[in-house]
C-alpha atoms as a PDB file:
ATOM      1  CA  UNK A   1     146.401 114.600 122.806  1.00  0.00           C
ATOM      2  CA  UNK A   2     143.501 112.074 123.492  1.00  0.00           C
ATOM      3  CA  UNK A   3     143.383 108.747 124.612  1.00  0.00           C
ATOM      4  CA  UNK A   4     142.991 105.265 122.571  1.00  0.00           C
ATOM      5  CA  UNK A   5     140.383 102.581 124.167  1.00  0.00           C
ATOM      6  CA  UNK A   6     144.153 100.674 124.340  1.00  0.00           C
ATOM      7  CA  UNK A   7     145.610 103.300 126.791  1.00  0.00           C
ATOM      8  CA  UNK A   8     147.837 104.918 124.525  1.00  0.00           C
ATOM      9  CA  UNK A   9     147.915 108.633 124.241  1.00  0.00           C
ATOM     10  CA  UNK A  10     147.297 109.704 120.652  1.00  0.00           C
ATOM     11  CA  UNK A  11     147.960 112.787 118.321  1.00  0.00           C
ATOM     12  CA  UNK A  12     144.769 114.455 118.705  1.00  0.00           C
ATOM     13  CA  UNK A  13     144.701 114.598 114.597  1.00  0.00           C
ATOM     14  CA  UNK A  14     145.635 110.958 113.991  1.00  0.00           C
ATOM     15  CA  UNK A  15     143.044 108.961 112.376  1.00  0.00           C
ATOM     16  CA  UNK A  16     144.255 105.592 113.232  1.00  0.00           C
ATOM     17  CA  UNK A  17     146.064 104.298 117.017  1.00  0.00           C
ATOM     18  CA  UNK A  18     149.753 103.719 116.304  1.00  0.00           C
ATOM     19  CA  UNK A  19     149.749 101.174 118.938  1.00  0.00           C
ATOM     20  CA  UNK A  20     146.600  98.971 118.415  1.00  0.00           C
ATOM     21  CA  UNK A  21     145.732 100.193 114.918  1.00  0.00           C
ATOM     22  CA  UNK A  22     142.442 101.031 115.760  1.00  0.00           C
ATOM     23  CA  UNK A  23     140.666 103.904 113.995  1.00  0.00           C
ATOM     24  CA  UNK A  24     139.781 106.577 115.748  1.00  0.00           C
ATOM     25  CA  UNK A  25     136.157 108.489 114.637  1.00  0.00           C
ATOM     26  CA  UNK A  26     134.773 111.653 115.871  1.00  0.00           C
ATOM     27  CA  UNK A  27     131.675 111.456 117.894  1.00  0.00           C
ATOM     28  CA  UNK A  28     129.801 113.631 115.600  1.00  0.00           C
ATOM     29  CA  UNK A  29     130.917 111.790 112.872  1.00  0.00           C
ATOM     30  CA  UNK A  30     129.792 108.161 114.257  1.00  0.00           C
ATOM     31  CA  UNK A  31     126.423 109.618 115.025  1.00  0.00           C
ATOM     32  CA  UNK A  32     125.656 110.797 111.505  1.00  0.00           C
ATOM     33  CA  UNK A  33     127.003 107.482 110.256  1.00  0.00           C
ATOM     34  CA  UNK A  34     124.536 106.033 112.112  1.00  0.00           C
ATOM     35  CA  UNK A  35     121.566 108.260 111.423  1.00  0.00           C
ATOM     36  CA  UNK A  36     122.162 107.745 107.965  1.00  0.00           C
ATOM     37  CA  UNK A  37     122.262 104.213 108.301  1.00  0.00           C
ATOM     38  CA  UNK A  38     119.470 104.140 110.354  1.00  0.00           C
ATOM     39  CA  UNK A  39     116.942 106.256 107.720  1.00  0.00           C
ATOM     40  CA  UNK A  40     118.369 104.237 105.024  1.00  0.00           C
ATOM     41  CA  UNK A  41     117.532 101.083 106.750  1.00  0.00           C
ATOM     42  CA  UNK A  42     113.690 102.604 107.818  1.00  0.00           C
ATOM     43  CA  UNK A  43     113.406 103.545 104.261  1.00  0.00           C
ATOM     44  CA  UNK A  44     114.263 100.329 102.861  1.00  0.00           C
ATOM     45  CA  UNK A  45     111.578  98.530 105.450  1.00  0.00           C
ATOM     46  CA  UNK A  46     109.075 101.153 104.189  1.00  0.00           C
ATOM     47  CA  UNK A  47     109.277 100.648 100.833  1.00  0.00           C
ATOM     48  CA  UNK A  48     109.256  96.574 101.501  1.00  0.00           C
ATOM     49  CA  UNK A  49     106.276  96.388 103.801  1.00  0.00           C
ATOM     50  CA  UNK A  50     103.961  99.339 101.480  1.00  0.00           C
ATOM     51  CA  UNK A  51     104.901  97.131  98.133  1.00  0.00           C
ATOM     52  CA  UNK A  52     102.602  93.949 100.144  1.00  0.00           C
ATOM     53  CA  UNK A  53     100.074  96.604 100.228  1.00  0.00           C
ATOM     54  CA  UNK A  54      96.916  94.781  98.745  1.00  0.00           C
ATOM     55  CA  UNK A  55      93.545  95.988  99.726  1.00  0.00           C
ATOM     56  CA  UNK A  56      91.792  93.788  97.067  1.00  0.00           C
ATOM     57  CA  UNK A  57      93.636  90.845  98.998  1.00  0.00           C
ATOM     58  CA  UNK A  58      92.836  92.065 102.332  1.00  0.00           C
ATOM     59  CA  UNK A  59      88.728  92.357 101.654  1.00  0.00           C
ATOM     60  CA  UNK A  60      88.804  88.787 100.039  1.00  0.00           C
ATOM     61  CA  UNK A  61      90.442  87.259 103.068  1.00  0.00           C
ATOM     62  CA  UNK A  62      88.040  88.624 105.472  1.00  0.00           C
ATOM     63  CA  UNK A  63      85.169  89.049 103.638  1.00  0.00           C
ATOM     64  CA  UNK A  64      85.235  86.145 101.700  1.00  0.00           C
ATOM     65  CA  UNK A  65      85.169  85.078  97.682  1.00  0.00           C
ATOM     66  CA  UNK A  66      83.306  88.378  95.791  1.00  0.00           C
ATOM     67  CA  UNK A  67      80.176  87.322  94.025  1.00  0.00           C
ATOM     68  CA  UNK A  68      81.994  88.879  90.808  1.00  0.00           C
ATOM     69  CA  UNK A  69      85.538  89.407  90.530  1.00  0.00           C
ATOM     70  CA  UNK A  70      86.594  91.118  87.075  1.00  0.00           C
ATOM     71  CA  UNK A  71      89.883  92.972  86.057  1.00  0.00           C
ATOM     72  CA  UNK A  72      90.650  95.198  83.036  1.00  0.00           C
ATOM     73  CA  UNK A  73      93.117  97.481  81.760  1.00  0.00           C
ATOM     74  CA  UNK A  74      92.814 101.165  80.938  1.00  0.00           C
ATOM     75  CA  UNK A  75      95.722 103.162  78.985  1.00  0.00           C
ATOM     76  CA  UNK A  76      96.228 106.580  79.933  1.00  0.00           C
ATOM     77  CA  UNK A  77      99.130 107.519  77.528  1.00  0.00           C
ATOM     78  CA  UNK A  78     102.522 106.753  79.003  1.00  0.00           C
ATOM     79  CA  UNK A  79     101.077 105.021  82.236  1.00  0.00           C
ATOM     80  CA  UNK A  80      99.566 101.170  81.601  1.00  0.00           C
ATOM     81  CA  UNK A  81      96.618 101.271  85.158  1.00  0.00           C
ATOM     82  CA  UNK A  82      94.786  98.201  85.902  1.00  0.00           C
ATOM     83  CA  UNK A  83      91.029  97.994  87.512  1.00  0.00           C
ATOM     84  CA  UNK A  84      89.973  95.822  89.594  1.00  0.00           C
ATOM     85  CA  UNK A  85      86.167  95.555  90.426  1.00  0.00           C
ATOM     86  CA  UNK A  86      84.663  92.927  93.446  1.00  0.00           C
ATOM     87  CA  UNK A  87      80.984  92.997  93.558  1.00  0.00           C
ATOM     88  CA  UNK A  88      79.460  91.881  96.730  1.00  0.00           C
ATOM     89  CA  UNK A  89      75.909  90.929  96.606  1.00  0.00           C
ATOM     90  CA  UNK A  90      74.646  90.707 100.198  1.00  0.00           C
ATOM     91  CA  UNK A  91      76.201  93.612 101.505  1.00  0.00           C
ATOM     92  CA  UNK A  92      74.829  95.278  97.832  1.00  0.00           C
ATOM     93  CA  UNK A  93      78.788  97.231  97.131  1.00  0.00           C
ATOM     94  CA  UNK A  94      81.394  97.702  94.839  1.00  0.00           C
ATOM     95  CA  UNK A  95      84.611  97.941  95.277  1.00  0.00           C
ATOM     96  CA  UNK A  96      86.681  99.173  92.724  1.00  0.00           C
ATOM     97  CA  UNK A  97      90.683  99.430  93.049  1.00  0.00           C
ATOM     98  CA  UNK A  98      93.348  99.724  90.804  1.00  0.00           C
ATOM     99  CA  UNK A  99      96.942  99.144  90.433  1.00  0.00           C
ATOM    100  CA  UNK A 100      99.329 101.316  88.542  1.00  0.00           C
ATOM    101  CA  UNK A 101     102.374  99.075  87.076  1.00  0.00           C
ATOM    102  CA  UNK A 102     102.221  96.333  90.017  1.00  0.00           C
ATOM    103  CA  UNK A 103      98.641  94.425  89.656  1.00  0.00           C
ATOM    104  CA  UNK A 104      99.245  92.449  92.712  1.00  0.00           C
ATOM    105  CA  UNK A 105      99.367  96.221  94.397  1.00  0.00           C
ATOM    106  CA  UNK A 106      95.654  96.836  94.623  1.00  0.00           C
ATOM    107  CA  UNK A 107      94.154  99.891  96.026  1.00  0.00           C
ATOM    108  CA  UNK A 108      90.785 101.093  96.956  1.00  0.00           C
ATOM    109  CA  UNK A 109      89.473 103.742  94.989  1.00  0.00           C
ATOM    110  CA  UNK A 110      85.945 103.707  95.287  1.00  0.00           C
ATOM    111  CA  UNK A 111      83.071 102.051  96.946  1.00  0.00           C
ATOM    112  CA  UNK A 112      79.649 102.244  95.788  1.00  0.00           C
ATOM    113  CA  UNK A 113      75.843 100.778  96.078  1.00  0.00           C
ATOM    114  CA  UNK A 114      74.857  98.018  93.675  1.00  0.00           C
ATOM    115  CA  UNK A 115      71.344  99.061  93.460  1.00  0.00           C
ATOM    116  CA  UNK A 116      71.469 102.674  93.698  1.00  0.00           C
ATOM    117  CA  UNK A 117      75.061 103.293  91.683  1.00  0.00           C
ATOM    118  CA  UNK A 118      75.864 106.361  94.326  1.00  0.00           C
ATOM    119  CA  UNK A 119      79.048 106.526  95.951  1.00  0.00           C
ATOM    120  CA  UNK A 120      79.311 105.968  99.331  1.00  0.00           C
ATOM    121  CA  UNK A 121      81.585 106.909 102.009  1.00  0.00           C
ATOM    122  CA  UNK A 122      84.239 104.899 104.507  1.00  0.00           C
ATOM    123  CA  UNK A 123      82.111 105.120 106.912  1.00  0.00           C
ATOM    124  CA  UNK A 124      78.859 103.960 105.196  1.00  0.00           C
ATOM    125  CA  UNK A 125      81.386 100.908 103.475  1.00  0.00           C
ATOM    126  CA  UNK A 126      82.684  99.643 106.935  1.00  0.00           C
ATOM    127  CA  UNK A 127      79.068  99.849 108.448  1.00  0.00           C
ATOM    128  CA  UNK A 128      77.633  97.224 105.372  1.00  0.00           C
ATOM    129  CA  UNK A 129      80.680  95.463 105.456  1.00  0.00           C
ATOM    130  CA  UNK A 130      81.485  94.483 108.969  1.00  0.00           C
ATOM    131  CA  UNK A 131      83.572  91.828 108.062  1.00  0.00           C
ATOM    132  CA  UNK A 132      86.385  94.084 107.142  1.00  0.00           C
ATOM    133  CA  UNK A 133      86.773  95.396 110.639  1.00  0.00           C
ATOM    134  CA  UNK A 134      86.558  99.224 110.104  1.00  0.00           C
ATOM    135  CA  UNK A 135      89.593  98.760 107.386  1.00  0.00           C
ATOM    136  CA  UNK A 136      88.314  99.974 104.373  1.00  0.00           C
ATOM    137  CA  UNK A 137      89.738 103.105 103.349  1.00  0.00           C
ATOM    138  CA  UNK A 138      89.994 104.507  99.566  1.00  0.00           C
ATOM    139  CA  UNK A 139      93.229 105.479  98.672  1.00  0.00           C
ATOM    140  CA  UNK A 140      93.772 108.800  97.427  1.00  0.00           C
ATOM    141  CA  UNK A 141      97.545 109.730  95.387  1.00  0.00           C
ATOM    142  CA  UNK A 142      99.583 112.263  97.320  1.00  0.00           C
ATOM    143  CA  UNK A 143      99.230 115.647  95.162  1.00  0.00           C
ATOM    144  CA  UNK A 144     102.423 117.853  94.630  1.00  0.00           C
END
């Protein structure tokens, strides 16, 4: 027998209080309800706050209007990928990003020199480009 928040003693196999009506749930199963709730709530935040994700938008906010600001598209077979490309003359970089299916998703894919052409790293981006406040990070695809 167990006891109903009412004060009635209950079967302990009943699922529901005879006297107050009230259902009666395991502990173990009211804490995976929960958990499961809870994930499925965290992944539904997730997936909301990365689908803002804009690092084209980001670098224009802080850094300002690019000096050259041009888009085009590139098909690779089944998959439709955007490019993005902000040119920014006195700090003399690229930025090139690109957006697979969502083109107000940017992401940074490379960074490079305007008068050399070479690459350059994070590190070498955020130094030139102060104004982005140590943000600017390429994005690379998780790999299965």
């Amino acid at each position: 027998m167990k006891k109903c928040g009412c004060g009635q003693a209950v079967a302990s196999n009943a699922r529901v209080c005879p006297q107050c009506g009230k259902r009666l749930t395991r502990p173990f199963v009211k804490a995976a309800a929960w958990l499961i709730a809870l994930s499925l709530g965290l992944s539904i935040i997730g997936r909301t706050v990365s689908s803002y994700h804009n690092d084209a938008a980001f670098v224009i906010q802080h850094c300002g209007q690019p000096d050259r600001d041009r888009v085009e598209n590139a098909d690779f077979g089944s998959e439709l990928l955007v490019g993005r490309h902000l040119v920014y003359g006195d700090y003399d970089t690229r930025l090139d990003f690109f957006a697979s299916g969502m083109p107000s998703r940017w992401r940074l894919v490379n960074v490079s020199s305007l008068n050399s052409g070479e690459n350059m790293t994070d590190e070498e981006a955020n130094r030139r480009m102060k104004c982005a406040e140590g943000k600017l990070h390429r994005w690379v695809p998780l790999k299965w």
